[in-house]
N, C-alpha and C. Protein backbone atom coordinates (compact mmCIF):
# COMPACT_ATOMS: atom_id res chain seq x y z
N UNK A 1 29.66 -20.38 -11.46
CA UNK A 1 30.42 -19.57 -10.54
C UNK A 1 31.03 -18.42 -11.33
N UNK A 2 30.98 -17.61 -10.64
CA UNK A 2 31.61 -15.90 -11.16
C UNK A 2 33.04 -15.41 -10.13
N UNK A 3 34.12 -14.92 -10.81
CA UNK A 3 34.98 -14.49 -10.62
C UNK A 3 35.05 -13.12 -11.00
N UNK A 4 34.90 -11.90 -9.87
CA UNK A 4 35.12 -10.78 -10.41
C UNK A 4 35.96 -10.29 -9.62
N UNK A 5 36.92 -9.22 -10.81
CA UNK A 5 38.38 -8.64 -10.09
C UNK A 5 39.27 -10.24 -10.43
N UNK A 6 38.93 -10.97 -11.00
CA UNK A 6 40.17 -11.91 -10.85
C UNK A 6 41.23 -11.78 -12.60
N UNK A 7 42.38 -12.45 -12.00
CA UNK A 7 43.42 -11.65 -13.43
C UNK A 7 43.40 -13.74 -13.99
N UNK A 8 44.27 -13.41 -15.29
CA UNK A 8 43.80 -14.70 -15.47
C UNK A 8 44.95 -14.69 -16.19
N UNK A 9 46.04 -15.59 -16.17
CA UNK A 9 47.79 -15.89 -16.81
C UNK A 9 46.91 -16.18 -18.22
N UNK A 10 47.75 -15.45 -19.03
CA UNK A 10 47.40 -15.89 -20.77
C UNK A 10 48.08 -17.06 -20.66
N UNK A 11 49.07 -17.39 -20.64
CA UNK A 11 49.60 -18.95 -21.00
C UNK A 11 49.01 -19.88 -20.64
N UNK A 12 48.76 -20.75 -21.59
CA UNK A 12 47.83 -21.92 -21.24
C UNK A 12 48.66 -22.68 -20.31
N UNK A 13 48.38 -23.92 -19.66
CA UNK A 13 48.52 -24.77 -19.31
C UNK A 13 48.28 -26.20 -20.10
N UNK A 14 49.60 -26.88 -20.55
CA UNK A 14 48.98 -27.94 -21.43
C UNK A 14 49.76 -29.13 -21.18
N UNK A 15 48.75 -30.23 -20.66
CA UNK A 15 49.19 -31.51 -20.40
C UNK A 15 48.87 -32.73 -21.39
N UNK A 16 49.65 -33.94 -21.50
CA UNK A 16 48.94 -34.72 -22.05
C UNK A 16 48.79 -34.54 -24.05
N UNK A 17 49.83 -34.03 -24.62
CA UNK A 17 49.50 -33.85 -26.15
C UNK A 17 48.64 -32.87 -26.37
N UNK A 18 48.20 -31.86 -25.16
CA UNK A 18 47.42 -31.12 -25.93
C UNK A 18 45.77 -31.38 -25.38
N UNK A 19 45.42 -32.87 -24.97
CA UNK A 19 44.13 -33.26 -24.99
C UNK A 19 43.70 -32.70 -23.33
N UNK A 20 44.04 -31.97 -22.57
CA UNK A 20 43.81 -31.35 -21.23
C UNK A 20 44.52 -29.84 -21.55
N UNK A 21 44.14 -28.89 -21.11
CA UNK A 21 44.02 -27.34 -21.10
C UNK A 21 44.01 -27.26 -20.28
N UNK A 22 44.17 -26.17 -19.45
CA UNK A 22 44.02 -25.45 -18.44
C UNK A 22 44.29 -23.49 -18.50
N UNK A 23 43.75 -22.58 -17.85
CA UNK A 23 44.15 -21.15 -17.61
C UNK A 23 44.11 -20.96 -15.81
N UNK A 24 45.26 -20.06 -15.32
CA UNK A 24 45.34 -20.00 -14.38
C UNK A 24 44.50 -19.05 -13.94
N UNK A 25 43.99 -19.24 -12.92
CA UNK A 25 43.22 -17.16 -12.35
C UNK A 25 43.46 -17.16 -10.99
N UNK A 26 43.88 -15.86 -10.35
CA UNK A 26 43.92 -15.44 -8.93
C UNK A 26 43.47 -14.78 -8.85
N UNK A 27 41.65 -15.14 -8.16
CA UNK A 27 40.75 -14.06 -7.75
C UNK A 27 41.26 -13.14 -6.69
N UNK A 28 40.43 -12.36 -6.74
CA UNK A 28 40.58 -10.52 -5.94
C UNK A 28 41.44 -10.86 -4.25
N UNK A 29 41.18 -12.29 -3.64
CA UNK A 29 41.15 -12.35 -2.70
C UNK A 29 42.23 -13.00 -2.47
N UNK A 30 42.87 -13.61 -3.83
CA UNK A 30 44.37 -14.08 -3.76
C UNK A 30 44.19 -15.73 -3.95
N UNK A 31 43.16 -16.40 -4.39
CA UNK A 31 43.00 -17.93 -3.98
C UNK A 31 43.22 -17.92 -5.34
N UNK A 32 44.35 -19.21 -5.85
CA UNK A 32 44.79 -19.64 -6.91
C UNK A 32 43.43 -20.47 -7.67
N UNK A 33 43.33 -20.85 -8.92
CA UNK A 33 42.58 -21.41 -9.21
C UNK A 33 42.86 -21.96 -10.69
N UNK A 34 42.89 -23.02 -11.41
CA UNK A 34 42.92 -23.36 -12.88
C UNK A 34 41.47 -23.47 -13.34
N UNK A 35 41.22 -23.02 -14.42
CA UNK A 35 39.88 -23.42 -15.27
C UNK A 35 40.21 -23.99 -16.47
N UNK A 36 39.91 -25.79 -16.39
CA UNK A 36 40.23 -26.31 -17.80
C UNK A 36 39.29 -27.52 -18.55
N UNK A 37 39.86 -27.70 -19.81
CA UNK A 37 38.99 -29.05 -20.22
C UNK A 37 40.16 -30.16 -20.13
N UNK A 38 39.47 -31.09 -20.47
CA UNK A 38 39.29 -32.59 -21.03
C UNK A 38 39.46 -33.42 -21.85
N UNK A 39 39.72 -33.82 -22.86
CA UNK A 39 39.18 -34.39 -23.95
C UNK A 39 39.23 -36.28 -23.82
N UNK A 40 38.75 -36.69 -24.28
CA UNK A 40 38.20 -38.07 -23.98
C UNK A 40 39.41 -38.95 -23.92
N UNK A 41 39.99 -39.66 -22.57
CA UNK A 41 41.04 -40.60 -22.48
C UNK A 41 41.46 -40.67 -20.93
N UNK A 42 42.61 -41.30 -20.62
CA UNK A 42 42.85 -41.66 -19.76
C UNK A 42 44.33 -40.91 -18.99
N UNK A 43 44.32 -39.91 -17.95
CA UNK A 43 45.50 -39.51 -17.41
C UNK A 43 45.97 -39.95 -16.25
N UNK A 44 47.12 -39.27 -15.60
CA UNK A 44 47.40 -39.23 -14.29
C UNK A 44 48.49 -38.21 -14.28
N UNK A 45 47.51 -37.56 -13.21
CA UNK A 45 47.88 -36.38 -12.89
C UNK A 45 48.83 -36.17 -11.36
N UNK A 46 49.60 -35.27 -11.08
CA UNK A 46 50.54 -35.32 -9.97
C UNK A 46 50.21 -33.90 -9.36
N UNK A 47 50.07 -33.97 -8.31
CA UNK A 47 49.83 -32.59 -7.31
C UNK A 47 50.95 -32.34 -6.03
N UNK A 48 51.60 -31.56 -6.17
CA UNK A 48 52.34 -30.95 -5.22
C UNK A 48 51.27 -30.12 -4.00
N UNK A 49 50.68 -29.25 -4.30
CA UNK A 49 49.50 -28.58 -3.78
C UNK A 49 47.76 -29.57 -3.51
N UNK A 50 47.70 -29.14 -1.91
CA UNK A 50 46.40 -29.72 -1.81
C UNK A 50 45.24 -29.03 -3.04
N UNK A 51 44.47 -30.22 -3.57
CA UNK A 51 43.13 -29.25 -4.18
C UNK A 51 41.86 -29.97 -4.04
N UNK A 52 41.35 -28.87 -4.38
CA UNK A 52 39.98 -30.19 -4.85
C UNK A 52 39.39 -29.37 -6.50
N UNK A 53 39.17 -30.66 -7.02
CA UNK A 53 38.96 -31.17 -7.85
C UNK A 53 37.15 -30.62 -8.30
N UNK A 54 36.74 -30.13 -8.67
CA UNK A 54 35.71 -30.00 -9.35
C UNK A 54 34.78 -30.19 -10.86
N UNK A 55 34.39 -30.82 -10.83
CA UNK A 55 33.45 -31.29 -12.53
C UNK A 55 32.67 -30.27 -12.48
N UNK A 56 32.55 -29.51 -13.40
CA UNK A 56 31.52 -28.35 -13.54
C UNK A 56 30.93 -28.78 -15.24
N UNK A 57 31.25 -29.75 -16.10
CA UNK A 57 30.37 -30.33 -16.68
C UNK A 57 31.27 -31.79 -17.21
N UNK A 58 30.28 -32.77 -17.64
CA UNK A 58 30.59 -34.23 -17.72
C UNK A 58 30.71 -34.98 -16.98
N UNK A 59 31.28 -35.83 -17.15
CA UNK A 59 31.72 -36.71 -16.16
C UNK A 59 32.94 -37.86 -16.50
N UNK A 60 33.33 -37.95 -15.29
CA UNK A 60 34.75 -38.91 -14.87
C UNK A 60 34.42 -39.57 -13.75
N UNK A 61 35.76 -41.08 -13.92
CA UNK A 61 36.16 -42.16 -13.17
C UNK A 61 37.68 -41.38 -12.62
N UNK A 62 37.27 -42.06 -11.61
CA UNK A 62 38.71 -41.25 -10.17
C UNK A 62 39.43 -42.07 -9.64
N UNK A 63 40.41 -42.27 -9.53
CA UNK A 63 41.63 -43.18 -8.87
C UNK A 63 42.06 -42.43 -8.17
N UNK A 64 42.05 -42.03 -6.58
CA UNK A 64 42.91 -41.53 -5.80
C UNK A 64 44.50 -42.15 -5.62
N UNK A 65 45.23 -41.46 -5.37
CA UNK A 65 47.08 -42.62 -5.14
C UNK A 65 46.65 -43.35 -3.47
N UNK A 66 46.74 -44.82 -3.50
CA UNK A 66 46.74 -45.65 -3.03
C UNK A 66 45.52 -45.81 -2.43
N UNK A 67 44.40 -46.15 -3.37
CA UNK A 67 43.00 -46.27 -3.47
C UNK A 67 42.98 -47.40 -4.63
N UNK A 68 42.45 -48.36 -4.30
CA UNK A 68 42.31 -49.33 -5.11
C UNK A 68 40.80 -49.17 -6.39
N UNK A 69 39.87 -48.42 -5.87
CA UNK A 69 38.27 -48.08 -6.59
C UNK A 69 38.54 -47.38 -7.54
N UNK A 70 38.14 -47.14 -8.48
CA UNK A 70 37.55 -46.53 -9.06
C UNK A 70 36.29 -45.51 -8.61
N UNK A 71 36.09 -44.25 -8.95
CA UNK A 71 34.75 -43.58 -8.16
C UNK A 71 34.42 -42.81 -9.37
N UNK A 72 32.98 -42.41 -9.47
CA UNK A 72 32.79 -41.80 -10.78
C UNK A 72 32.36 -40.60 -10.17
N UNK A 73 32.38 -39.41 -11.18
CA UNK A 73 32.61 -38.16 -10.79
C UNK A 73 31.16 -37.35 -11.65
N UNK A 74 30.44 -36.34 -11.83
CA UNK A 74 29.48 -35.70 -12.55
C UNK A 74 29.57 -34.24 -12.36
N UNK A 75 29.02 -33.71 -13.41
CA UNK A 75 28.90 -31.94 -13.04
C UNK A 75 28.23 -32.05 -11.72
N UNK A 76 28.58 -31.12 -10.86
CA UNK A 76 27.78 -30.43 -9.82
C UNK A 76 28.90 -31.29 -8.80
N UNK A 77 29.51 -31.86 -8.67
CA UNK A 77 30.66 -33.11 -7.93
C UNK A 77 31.82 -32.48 -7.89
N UNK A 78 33.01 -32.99 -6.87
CA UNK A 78 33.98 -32.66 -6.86
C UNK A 78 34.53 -33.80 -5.96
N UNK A 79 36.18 -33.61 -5.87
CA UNK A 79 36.67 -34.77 -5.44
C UNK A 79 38.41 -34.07 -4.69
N UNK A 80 38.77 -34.37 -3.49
CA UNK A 80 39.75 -33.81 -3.33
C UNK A 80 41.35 -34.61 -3.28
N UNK A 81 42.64 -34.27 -3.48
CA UNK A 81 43.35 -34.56 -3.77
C UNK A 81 44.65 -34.12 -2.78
N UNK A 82 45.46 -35.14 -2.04
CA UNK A 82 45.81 -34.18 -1.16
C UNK A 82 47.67 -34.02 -1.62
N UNK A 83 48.24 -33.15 -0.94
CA UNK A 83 49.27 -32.57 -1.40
C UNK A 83 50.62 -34.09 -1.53
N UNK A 84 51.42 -33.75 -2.47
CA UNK A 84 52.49 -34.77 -2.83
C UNK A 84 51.76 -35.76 -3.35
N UNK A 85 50.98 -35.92 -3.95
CA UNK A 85 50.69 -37.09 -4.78
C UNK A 85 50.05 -37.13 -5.55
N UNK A 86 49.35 -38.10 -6.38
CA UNK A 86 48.08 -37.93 -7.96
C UNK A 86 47.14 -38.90 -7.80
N UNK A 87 46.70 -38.61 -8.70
CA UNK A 87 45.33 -39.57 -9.36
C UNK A 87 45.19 -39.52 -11.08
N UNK A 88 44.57 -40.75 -11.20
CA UNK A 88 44.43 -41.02 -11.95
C UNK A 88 42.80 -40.44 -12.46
N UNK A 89 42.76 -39.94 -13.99
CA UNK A 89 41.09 -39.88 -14.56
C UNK A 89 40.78 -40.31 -15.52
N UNK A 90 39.67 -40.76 -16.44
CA UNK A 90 39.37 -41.58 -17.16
C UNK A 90 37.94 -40.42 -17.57
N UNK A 91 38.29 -39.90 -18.84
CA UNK A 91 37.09 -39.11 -19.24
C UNK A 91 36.58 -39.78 -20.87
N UNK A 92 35.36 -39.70 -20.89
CA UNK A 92 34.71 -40.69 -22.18
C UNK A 92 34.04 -39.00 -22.97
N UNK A 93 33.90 -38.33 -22.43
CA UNK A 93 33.25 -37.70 -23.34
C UNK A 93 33.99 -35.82 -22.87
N UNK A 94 33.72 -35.15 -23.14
CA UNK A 94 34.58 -33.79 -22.58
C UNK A 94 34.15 -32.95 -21.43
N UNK A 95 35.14 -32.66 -20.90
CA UNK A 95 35.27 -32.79 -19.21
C UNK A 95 35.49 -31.41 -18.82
N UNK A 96 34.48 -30.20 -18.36
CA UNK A 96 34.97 -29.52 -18.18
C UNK A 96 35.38 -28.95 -16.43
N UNK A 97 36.28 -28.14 -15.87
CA UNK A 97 36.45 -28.30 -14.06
C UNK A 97 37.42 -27.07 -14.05
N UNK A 98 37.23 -27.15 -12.21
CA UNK A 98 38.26 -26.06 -11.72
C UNK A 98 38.83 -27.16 -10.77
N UNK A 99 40.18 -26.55 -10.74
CA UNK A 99 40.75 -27.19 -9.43
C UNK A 99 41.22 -25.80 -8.53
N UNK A 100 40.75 -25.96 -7.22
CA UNK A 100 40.45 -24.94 -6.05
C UNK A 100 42.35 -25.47 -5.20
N UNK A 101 43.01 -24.77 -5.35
CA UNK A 101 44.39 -24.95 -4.40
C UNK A 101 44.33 -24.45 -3.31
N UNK A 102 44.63 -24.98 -2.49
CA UNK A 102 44.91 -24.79 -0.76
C UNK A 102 45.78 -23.90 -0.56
C-alpha cells in the first residue's frame, strides 16, 4: 500500500521496552494511521479508538478482550479491535502492520 500527500509525526511511538515501534501518518484525506514493527514476544495492547489491525508481514496469535481463543494472524490478514478495550499478541518471529483508526 502507498500513501501519497500523507505527513508522518517524527516521534516514534514506543511500547513494551522498545520491542514494538510504531510512526504515526495522516494521509491527504485525514484518516489516522500507525506503521509499526514487532519484535518476538508476548503483549497486550489497549485501544481507546476503534481499529483494525493489519499484518502486512509475519505472523501472530490474537486474543480479542473477552474471547477465550486464541486466532492466528498472517501477512495479507487483519483483525479488528473495537473501541475501549485490548488484546492480547503473541509474535515468534518479526511482525510487521498498520493499524487503520475509525
Amino acid at each position: 500500500m502507498e500513501y501519497t500527500n500523507a505527513s508522518v509525526k517524527q516521534k516514534a511511538n514506543i511500547y513494551h521496552d522498545g520491542k514494538v515501534t510504531s510512526r504515526s501518518v495522516v494521509t491527504a484525506e485525514g484518516e489516522m494511521k500507525t506503521l509499526g514493527i514487532m519484535l518476538p514476544g508476548l503483549y497486550r495492547f489497549s485501544s481507546q479508538a476503534a481499529e483494525v489491525m493489519e499484518v502486512t508481514q509475519g505472523s501472530c496469535r490474537v486474543k480479542l478482550a473477552d474471547e477465550q481463543e486464541w486466532v492466528n494472524f498472517q501477512a495479507g490478514q487483519s483483525f479488528n479491535v473495537a473501541a475501549n478495550s485490548h488484546f492480547d499478541i503473541e509474535v515468534d518471529d518479526i511482525l510487521d502492520y498498520i493499524c487503520h483508526f475509525a
